[in-house]
Protein backbone atom coordinates (compact mmCIF):
# COMPACT_ATOMS: atom_id res chain seq x y z
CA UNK A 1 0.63 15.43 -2.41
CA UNK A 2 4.20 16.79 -3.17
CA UNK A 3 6.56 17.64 -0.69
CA UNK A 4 10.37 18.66 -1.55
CA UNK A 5 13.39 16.72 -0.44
CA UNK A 6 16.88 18.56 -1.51
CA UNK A 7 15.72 20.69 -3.57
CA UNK A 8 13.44 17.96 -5.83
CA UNK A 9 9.64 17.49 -5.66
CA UNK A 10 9.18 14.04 -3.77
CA UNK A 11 5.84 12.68 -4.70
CA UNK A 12 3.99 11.44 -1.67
CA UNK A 13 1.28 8.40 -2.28
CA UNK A 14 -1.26 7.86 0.81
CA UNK A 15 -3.44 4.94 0.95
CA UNK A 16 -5.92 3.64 3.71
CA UNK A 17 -5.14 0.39 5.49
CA UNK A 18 -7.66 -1.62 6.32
CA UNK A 19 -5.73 -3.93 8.53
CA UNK A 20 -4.93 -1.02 11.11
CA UNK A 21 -5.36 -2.34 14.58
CA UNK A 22 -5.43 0.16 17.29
CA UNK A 23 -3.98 -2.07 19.75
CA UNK A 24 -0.98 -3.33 17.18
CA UNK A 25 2.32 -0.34 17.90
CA UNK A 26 3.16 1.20 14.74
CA UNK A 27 -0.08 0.70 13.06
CA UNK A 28 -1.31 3.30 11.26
CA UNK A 29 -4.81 4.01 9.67
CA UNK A 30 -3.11 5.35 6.52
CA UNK A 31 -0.18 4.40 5.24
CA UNK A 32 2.22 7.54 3.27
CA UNK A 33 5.69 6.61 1.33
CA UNK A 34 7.33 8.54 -1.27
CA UNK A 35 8.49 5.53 -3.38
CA UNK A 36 7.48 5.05 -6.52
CA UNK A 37 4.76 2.09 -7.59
CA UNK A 38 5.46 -0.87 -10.24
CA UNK A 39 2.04 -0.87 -11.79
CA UNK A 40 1.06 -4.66 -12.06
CA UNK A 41 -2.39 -5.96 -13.57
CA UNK A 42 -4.69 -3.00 -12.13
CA UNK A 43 -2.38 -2.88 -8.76
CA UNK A 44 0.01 -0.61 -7.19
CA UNK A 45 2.60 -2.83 -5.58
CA UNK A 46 4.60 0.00 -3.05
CA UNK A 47 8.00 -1.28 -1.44
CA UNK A 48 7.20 0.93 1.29
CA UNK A 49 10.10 -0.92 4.12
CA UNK A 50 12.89 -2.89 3.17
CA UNK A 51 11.14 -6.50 3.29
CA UNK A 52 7.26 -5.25 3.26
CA UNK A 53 5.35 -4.63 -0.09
CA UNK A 54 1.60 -3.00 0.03
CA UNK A 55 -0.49 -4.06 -2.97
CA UNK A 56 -3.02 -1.37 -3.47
CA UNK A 57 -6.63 -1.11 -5.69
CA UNK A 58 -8.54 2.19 -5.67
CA UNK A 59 -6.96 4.16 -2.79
CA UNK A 60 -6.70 1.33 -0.36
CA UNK A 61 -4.33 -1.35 0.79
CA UNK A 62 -5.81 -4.82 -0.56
CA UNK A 63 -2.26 -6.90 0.80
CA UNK A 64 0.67 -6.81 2.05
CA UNK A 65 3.86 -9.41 1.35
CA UNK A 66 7.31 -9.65 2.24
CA UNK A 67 8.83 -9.76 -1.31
CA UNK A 68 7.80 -8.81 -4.60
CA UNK A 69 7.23 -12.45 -6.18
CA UNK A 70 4.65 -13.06 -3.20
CA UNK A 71 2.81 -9.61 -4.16
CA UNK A 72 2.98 -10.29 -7.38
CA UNK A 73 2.26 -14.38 -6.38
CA UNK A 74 -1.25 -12.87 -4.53
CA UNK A 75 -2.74 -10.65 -7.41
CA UNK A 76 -1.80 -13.64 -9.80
CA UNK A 77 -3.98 -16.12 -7.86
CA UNK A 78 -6.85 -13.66 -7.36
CA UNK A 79 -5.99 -13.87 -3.43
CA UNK A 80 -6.89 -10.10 -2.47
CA UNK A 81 -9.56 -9.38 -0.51
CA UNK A 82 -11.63 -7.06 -2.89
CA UNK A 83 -13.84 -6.31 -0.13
CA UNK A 84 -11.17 -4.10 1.34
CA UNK A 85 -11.40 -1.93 -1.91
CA UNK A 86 -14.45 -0.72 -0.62
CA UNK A 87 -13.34 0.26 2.82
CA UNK A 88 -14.96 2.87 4.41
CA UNK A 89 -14.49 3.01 8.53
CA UNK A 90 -11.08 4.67 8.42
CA UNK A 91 -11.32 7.85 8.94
C-alpha cells in the first residue's frame, strides 16, 4: 500500500496483531506505519512509536519491545511466540 506524503510515495506496511484486546484503548487489530523495517534474521523489527518496536514474521506481529537491543535480545534467544505467525481470528 502506497500513499503520498509531500509530494513522495510513503510506503505503508500493515501487519495483524495478535495481542489486540478489545477492552485495552488504543488497541488495534492491525497495526499500519510508514517507517521503514531493519530486516534482522527472518524478522521485520518496525520502530513504529518513539520507545515501542514490533518484531514481525509472515504478516503478523510475533513481539513487541521497548528498544531495539530487547527486539533484537528476543529473536536472538528464540523468545517469539511462533504460534502467533499463524494467527488467524483477526479479521
Amino acid at each position: 500500500m502506497q500513499q503520498k506524503k509531500g509530494g513522495n510515495m510513503k510506503s505503508l506496511s500493515s501487519y495483524k496483531n495478535p495481542f489486540y484486546r478489545k477492552s485495552i484503548p488504543g488497541s488495534k487489530p492491525v497495526l499500519t506505519t510508514d517507517v521503514t523495517p531493519m530486516h534482522y534474521k527472518g524478522y521485520l523489527i518496525y520502530k513504529r512509536l518513539h520507545d515501542c518496536f514490533d518484531i514481525v514474521k509472515n504478516g503478523v506481529c510475533v513481539g513487541m519491545n521497548a528498544g531495539l537491543k530487547g527486539a533484537k535480545k528476543r529473536i536472538d534467544e528464540k523468545k517469539i511466540n511462533i504460534a502467533h505467525t499463524n494467527y488467524n481470528h483477526v479479521q
